[in-house]
N, C-alpha and C. Protein backbone atom coordinates (compact mmCIF):
# COMPACT_ATOMS: atom_id res chain seq x y z
N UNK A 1 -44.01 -9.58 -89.23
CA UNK A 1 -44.11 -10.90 -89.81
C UNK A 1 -42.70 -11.49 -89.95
N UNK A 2 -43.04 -12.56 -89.65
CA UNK A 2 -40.99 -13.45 -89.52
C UNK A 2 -40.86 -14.14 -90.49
N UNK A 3 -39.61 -14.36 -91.23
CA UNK A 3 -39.40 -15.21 -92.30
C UNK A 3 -39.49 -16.50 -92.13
N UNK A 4 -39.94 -17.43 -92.49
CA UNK A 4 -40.16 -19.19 -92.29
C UNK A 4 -39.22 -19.39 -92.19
N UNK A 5 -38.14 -19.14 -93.01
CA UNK A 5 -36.60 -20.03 -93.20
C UNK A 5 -36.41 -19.36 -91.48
N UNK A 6 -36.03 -17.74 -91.33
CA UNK A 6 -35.51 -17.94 -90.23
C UNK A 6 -35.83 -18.37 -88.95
N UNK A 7 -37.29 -18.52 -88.83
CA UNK A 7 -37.62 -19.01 -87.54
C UNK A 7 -37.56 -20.42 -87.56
N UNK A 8 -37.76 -21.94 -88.50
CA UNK A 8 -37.16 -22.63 -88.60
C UNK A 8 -35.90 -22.79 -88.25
N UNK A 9 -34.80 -21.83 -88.15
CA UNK A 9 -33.49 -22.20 -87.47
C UNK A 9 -33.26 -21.51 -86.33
N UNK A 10 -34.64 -21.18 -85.94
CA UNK A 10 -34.05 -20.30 -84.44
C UNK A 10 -33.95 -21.64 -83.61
N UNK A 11 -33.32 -21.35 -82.53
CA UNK A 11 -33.54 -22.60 -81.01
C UNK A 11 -34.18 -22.70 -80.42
N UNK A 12 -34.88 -23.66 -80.07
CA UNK A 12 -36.12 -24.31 -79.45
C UNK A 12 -35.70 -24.11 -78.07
N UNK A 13 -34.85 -24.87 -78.07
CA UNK A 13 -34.61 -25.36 -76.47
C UNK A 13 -33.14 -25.42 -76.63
N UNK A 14 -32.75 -24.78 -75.78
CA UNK A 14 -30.74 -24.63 -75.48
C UNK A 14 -30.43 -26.16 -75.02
N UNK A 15 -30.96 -27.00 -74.17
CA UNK A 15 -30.51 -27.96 -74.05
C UNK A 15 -30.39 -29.02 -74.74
N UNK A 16 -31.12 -29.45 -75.68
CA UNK A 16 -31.39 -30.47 -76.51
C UNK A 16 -30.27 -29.85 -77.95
N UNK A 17 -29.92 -28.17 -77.57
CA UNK A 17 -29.50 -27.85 -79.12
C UNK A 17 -30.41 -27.81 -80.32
N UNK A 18 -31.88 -28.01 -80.33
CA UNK A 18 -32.45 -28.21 -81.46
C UNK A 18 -32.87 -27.05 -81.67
N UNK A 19 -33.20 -26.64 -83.10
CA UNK A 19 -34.22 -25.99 -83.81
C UNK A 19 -35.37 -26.40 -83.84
N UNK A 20 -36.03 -25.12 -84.57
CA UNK A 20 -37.63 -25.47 -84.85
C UNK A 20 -38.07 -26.49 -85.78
N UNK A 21 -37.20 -26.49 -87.00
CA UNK A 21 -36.96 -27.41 -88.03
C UNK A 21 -37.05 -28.95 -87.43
N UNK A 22 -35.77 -28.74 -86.94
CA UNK A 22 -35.70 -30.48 -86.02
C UNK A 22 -36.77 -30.95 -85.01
N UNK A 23 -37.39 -30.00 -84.34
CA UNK A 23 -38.16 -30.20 -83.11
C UNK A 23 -39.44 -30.67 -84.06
N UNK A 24 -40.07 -29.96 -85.07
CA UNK A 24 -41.39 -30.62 -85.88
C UNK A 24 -40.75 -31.86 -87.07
N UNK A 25 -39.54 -32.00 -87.24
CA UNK A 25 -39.16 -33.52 -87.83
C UNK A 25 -39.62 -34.29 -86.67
N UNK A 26 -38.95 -34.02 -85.07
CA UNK A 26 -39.05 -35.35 -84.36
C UNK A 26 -40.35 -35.41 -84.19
N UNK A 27 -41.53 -34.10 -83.86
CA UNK A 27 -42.80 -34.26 -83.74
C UNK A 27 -43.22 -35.10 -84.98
N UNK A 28 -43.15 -34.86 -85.56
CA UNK A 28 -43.84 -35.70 -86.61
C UNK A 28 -43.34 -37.14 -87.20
N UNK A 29 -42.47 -37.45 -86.78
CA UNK A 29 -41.85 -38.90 -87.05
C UNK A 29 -42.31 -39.32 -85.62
N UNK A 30 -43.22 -38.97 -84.41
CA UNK A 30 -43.25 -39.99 -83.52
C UNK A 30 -44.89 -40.14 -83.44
N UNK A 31 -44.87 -41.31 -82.53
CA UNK A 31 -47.15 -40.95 -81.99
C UNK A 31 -46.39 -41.48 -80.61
N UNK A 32 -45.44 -40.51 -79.93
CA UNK A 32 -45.44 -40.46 -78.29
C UNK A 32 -46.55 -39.35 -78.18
N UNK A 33 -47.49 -39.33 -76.83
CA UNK A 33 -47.57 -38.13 -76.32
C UNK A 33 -46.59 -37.34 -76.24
N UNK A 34 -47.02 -36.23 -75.78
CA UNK A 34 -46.26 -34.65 -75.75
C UNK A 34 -45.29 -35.34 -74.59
N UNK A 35 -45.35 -35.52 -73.48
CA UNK A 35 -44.58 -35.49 -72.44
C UNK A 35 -43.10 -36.61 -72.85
N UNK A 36 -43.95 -37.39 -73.55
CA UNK A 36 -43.08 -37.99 -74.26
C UNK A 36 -41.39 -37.78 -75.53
N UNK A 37 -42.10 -37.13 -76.44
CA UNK A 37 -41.91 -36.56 -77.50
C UNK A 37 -41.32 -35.58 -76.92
N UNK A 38 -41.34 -34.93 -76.08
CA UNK A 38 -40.55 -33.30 -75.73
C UNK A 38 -39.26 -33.71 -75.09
N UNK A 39 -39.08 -35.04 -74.47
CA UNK A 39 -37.87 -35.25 -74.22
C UNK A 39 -36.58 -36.14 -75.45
N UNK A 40 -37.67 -35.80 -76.44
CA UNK A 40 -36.86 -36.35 -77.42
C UNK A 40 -35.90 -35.27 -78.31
N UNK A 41 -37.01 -34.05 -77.99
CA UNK A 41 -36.41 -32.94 -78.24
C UNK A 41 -35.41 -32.00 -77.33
N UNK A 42 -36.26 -32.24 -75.94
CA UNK A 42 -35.12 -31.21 -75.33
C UNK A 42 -33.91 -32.31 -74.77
N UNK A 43 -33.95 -33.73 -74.30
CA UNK A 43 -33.14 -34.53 -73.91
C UNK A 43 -33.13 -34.06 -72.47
N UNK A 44 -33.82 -33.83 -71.62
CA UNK A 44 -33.89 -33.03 -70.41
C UNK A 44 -35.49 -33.35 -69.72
N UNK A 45 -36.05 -33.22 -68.58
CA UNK A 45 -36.93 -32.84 -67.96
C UNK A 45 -37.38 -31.36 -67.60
N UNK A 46 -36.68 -30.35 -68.16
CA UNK A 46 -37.02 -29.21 -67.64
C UNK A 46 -37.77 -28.69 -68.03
N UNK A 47 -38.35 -27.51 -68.07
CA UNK A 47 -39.62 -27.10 -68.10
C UNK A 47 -39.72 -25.79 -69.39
N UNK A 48 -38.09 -25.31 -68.92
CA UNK A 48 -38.17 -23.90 -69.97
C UNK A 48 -38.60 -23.72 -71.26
N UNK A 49 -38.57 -24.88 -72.09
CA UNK A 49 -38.90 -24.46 -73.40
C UNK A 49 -40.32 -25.57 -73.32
N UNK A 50 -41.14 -25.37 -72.27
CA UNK A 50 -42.54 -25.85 -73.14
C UNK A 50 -43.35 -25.67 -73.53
N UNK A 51 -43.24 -24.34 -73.08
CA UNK A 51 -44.75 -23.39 -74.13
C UNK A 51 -44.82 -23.60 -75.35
N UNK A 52 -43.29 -23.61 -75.95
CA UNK A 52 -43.13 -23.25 -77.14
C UNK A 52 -43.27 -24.70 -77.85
N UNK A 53 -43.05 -25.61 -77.64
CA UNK A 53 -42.75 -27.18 -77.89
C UNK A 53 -44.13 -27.76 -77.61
N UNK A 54 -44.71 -27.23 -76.58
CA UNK A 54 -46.63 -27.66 -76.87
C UNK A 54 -46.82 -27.41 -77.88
N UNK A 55 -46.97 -25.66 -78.20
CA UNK A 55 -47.46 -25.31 -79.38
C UNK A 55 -46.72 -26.15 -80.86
N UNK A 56 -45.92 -26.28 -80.85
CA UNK A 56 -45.40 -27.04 -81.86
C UNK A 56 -45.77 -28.50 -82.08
N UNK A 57 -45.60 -28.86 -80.98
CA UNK A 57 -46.59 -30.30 -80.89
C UNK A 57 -48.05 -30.16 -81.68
N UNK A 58 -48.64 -29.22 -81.10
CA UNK A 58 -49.91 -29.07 -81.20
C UNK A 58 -50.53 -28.70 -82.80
N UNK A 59 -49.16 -27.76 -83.40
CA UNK A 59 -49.49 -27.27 -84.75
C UNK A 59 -48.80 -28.63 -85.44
N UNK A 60 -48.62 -29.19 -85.41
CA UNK A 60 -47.99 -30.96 -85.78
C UNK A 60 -49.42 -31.51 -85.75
N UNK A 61 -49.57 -31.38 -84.76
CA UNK A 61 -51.10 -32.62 -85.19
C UNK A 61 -51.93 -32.03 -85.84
N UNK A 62 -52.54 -31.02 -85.90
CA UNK A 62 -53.16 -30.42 -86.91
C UNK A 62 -52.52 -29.61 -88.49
N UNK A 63 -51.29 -29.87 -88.52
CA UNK A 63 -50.59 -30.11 -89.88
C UNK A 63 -51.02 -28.06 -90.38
N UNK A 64 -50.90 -27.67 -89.40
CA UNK A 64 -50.53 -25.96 -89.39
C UNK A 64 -49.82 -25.53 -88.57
N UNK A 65 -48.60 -24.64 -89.28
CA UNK A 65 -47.92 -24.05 -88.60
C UNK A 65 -48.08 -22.56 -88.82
N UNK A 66 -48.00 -22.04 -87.41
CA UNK A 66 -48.03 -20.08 -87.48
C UNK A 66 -46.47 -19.81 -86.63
N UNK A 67 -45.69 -19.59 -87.77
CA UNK A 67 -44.43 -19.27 -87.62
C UNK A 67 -44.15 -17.79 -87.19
N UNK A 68 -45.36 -16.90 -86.78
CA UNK A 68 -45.30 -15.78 -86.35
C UNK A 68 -45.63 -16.25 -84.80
N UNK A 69 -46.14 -17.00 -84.09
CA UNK A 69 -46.23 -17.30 -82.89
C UNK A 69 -45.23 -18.34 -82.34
N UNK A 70 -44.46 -18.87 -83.15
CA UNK A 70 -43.24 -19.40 -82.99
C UNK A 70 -42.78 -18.74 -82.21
N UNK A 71 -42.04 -17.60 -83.21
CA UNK A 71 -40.89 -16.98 -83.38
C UNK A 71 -41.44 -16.19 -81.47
N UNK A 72 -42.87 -15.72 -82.10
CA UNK A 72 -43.17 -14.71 -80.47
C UNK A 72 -42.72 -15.79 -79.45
N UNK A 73 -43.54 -17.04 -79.13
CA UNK A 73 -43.09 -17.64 -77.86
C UNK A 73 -41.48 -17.79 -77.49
N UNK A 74 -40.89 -18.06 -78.40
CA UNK A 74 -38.92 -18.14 -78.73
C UNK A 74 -38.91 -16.98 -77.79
N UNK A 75 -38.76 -16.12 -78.30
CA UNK A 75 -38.64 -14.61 -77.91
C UNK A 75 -38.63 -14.00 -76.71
N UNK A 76 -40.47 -14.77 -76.29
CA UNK A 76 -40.44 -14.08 -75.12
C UNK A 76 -40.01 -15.11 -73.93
N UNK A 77 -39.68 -16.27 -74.31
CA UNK A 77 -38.76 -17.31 -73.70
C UNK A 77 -37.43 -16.96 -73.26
N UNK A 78 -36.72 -16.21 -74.27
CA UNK A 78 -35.61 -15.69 -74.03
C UNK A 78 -35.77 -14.63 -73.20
N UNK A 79 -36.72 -13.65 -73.51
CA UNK A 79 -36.69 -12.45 -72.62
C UNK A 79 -36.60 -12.96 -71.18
N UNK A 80 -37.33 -13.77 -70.66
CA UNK A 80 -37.85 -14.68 -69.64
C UNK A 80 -36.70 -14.78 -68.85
N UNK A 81 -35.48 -15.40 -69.82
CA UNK A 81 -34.54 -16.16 -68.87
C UNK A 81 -33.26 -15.27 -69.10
N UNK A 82 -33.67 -13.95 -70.08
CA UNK A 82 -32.43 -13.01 -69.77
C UNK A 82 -32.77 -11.85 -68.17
N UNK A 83 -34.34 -12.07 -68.45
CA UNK A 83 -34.54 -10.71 -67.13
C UNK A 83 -34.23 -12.08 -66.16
N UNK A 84 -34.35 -13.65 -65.68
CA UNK A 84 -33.90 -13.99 -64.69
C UNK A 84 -32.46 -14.27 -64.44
N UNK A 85 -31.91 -13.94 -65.34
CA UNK A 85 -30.20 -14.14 -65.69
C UNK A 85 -29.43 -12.93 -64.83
N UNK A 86 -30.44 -11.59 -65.11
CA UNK A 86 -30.18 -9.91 -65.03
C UNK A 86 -30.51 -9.87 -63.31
N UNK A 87 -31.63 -9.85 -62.67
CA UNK A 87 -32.19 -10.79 -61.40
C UNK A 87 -31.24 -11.31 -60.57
N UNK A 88 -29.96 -12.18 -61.10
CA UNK A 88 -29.20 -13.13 -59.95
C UNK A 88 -27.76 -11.99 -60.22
N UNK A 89 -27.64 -11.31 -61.18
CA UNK A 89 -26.29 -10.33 -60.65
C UNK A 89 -27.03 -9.38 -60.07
N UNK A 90 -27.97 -8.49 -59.20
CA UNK A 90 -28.44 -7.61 -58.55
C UNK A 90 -27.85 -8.46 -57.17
N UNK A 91 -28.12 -9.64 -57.09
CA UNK A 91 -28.24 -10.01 -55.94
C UNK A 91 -26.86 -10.26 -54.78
């Protein structure tokens, strides 16, 4: 089980710089769609952090958050892009 405070300050998305904190302020201060709204957060088109930024979207509109599936999608986001990081020095 993860602490609220700390998964609130983990990073959403490396590009935008935001947290979880900030990413459900901007969700919830807007009525863009998602496709919308996610570039408010990441400031980017890319793709890497949207699992995690749906779900956040998604626990925004229904005004619940499970900060234990946060923290998992974060996580295995990172794992993601350290084994493809690990991947391009083999090569």
């Amino acid at each position: 089980m993860y602490d609220k405070e700390k998964v609130l300050e983990m990073e959403v998305c490396a590009c935008g710089a935001k947290n979880v904190a900030q990413a459900i302020e901007i969700f919830g201060d807007t009525a863009l769609p998602f496709k919308k709204a996610k570039k408010l957060v990441t400031e980017c088109n890319k793709s890497c952090c949207r699992g995690v930024l749906m779900k956040l979207f998604d626990m925004n509109q229904y005004g619940r958050f499970d900060y234990d599936e946060i923290a998992y999608l974060i996580e295995q986001r990172a794992e993601r892009i350290k084994r493809l990081g690990m991947g391009d020095e083999d090569e």
